[in-house]
Protein backbone atom coordinates (compact mmCIF):
# COMPACT_ATOMS: atom_id res chain seq x y z
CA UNK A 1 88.40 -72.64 96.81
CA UNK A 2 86.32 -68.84 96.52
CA UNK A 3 85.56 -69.60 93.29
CA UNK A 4 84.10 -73.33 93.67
CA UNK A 5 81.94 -72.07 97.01
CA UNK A 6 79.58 -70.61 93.93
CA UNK A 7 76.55 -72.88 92.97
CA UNK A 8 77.28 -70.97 89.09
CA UNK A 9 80.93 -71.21 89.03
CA UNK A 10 83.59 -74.13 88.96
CA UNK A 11 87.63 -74.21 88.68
CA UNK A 12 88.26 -75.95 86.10
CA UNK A 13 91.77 -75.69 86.17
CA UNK A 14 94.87 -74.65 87.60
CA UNK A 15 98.39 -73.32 86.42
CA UNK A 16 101.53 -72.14 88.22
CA UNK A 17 103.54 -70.59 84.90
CA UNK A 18 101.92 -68.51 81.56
CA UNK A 19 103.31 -72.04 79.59
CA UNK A 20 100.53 -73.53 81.83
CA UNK A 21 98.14 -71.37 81.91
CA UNK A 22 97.90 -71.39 77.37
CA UNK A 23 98.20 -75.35 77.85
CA UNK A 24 95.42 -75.48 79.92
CA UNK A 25 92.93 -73.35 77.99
CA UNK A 26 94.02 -74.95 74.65
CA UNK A 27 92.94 -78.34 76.31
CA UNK A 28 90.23 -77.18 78.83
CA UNK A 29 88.56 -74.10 76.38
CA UNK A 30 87.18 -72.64 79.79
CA UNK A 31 84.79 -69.75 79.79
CA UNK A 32 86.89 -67.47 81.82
CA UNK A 33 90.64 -67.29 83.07
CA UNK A 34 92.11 -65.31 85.85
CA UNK A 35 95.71 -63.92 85.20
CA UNK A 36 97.68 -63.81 88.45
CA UNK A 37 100.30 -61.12 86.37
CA UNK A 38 102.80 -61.57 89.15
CA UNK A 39 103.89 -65.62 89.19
CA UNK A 40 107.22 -66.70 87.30
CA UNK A 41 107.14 -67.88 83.73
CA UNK A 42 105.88 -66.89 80.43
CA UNK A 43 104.60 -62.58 80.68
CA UNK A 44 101.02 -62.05 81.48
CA UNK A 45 100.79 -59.67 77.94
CA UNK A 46 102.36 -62.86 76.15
CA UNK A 47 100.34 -65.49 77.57
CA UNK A 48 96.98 -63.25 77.40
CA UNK A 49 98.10 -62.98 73.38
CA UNK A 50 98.63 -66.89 73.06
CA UNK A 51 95.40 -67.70 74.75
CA UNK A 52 93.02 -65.60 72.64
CA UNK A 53 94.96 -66.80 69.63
CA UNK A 54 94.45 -70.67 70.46
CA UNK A 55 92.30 -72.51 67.55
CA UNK A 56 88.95 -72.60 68.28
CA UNK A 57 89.27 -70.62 72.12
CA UNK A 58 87.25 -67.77 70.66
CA UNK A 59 85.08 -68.09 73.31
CA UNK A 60 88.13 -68.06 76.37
CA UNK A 61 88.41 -64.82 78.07
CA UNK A 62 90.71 -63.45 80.40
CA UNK A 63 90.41 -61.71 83.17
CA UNK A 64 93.67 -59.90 84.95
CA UNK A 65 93.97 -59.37 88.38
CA UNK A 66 96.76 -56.46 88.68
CA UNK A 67 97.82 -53.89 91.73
CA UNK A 68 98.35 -50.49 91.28
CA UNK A 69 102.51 -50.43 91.35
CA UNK A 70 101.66 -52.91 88.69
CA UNK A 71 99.37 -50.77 86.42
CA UNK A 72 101.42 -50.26 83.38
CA UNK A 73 100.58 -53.63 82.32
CA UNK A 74 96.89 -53.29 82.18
CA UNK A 75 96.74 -51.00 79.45
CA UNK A 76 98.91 -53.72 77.43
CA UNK A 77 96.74 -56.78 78.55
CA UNK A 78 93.88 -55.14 76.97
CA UNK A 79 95.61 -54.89 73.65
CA UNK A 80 96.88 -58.23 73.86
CA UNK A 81 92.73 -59.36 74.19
CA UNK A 82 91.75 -59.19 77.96
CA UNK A 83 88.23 -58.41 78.98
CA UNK A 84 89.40 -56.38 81.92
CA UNK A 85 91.16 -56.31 85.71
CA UNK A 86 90.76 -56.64 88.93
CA UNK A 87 92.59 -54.90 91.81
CA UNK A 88 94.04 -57.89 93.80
CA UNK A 89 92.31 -56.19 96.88
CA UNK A 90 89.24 -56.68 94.72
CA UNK A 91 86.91 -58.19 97.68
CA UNK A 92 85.55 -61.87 97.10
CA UNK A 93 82.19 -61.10 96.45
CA UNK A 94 83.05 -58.35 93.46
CA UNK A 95 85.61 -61.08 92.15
CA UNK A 96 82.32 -63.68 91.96
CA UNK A 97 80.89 -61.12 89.99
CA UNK A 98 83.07 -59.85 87.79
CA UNK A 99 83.86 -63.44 86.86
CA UNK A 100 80.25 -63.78 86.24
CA UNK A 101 80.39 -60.51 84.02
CA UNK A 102 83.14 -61.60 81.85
CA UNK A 103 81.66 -64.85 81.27
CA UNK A 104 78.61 -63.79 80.23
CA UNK A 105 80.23 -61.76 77.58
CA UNK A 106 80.79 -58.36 78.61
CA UNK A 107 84.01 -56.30 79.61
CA UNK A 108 84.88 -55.65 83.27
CA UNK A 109 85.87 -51.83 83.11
CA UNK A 110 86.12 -49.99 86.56
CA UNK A 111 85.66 -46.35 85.60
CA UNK A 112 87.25 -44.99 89.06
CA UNK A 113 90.46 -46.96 87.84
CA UNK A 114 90.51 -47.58 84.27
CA UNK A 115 90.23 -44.57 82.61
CA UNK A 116 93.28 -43.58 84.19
CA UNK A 117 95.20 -46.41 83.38
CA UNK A 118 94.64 -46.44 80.11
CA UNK A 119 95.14 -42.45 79.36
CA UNK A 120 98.31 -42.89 81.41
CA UNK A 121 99.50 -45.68 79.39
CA UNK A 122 98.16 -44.88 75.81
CA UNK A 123 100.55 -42.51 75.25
CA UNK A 124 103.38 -45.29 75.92
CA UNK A 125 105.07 -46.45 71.85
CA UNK A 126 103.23 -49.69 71.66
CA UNK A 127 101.51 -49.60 74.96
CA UNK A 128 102.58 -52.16 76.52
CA UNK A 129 105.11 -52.31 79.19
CA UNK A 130 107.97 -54.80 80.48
CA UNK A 131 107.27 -58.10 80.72
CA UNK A 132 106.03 -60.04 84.13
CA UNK A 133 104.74 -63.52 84.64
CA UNK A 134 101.50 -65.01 85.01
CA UNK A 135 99.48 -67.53 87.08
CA UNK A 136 96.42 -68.48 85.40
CA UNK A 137 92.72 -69.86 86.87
CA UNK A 138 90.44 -71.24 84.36
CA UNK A 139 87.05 -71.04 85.60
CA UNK A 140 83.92 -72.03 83.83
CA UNK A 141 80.08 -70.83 84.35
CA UNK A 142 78.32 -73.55 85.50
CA UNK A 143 75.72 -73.08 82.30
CA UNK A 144 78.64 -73.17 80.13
CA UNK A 145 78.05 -69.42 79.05
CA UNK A 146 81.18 -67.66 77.51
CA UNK A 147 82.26 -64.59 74.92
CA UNK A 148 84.93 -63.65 72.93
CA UNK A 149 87.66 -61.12 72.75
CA UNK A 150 90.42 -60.86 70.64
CA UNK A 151 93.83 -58.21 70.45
CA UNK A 152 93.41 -56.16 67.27
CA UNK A 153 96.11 -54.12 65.75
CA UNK A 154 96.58 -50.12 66.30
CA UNK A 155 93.95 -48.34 64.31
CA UNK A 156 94.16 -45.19 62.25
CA UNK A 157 91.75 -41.94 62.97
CA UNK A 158 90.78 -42.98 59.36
CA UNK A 159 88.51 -46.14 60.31
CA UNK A 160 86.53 -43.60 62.82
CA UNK A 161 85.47 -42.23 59.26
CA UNK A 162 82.24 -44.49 58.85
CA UNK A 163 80.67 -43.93 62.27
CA UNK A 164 78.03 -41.09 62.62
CA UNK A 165 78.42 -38.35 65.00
CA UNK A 166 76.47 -39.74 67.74
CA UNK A 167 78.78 -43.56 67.64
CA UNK A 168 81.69 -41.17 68.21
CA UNK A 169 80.03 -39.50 71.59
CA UNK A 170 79.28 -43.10 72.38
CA UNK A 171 82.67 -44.50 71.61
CA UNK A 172 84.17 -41.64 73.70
CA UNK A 173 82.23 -41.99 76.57
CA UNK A 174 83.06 -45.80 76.28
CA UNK A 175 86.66 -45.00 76.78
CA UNK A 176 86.12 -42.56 79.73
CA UNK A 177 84.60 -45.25 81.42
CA UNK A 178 81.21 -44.47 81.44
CA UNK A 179 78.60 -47.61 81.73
CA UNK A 180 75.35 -47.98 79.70
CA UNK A 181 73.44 -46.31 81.91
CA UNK A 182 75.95 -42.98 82.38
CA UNK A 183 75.82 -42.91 78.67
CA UNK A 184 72.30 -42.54 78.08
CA UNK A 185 71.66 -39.95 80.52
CA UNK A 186 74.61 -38.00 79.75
CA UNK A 187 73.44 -37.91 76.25
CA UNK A 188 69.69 -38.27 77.06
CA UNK A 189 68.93 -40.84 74.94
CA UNK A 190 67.51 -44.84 76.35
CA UNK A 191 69.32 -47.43 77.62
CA UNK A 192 68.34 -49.32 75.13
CA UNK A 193 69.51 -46.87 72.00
CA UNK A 194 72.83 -46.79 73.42
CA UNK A 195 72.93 -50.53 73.34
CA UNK A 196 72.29 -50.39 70.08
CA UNK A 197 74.99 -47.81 69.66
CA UNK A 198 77.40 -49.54 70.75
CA UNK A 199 76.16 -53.37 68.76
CA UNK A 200 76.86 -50.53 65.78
CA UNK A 201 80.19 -49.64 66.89
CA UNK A 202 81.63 -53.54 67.68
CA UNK A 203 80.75 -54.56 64.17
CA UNK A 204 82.17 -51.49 62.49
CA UNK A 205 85.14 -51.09 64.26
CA UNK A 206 86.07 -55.02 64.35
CA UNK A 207 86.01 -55.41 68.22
CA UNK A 208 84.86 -57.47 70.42
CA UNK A 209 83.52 -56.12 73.63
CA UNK A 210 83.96 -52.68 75.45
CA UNK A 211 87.82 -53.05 76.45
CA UNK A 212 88.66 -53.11 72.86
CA UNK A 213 86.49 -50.44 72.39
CA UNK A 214 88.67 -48.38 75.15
CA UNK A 215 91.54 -49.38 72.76
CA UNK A 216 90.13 -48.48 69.44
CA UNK A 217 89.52 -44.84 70.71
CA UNK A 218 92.99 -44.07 72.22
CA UNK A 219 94.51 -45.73 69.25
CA UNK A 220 92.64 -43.84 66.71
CA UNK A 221 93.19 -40.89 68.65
CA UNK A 222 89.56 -39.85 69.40
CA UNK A 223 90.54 -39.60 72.88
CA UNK A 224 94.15 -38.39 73.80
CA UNK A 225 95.32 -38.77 77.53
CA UNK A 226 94.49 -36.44 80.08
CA UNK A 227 91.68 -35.69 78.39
């Protein structure tokens, strides 16, 4: 298997349905799995849900893999507590490394594809979309590194209230894609500062990595699609 030819990364794991793929990461609590949105069985929104809610699987991500007739889901997966997506196209050295990237904690947002998703689809009551299936991979860094992410609720322009004016340019760059690096010489500030920036703006706005970020700023209206 792709994933095993890595000396970092192992399959731990394999399921055919979404029942499978929550049974598995309740009893396997890998760092990492890889939703296959398209296989029979449970919905890849439902099972994405299940898994982050699992006791004690705060540390399970998941990671989508999605095609573009298939992109109203992404915008729910993200609400229901994914990390990100992949194109299935995605070629095998990117999906190495984005697996890598999710398990080491961050969110796996392509600005040439995401930003569009998600303005398309924020405007959708509820965001999410019909349901599919899901085949899931649980994979595990070799170290045993992991992070969390969890589905939060919609949130109200009000909870924006608390950040300062510079968190929101942050945050809204966040959601248009931008990386860390974009950021801080759009606003011409240091790497570092917007790191900071955007520590600040997980622990105030109760989210977990940068694809609930993207959420929390479409949500709250601080970014309306299209725009």
């Amino acid at each position: 298997m792709l994933i095993d030819s890595s000396d970092d990364l192992v399959t731990v794991g394999e399921a055919g349905t979404g029942d499978e793929a929550v049974a598995l990461a309740a009893e396997l609590l890998p760092d990492v799995v890889l939703m296959d949105i398209r296989m029979p069985g449970m919905t890849g929104l439902e099972a994405t849900g299940r898994i982050r809610a699992l006791p004690g699987a705060e540390g399970v991500r998941v990671l989508v893999l999605t095609t573009f007739d298939l992109d109203e889901y992404v915008y729910g997966a993200l609400r229901a507590g994914a990390s990100g997506f992949l194109l299935k196209d995605t070629p095998a050295a990117d999906l190495l490394a984005a697996l890598r990237v999710v398990a080491d904690g961050q969110a796996l947002l392509a600005p040439s594809v995401t930003t569009r998703l998600i303005a398309e689809f924020a405007r959708r009551p509820g965001g999410a979309a019909k349901g599919s299936a899901v085949k899931g991979s649980a994979v595990n860094g070799r170290d045993g590194s992991g992070g969390g992410s969890v589905g939060r609720a919609s949130v109200p322009m009000a909870e924006l209230a608390g950040l300062s004016e510079r968190e929101r340019e942050v945050l809204l760059l966040i959601a248009r894609g931008r990386t860390n690096d974009q950021i801080a010489e759009h606003l011409g500030i240091s790497r570092v500062t917007v790191k900071t920036h955007v520590r600040r703006l997980l622990a105030k706005l109760d989210a977990h990595d940068r694809a609930q970020l993207v959420v929390v700023a479409y949500e709250s209206g601080l970014v309306t699609p299209g725009h």
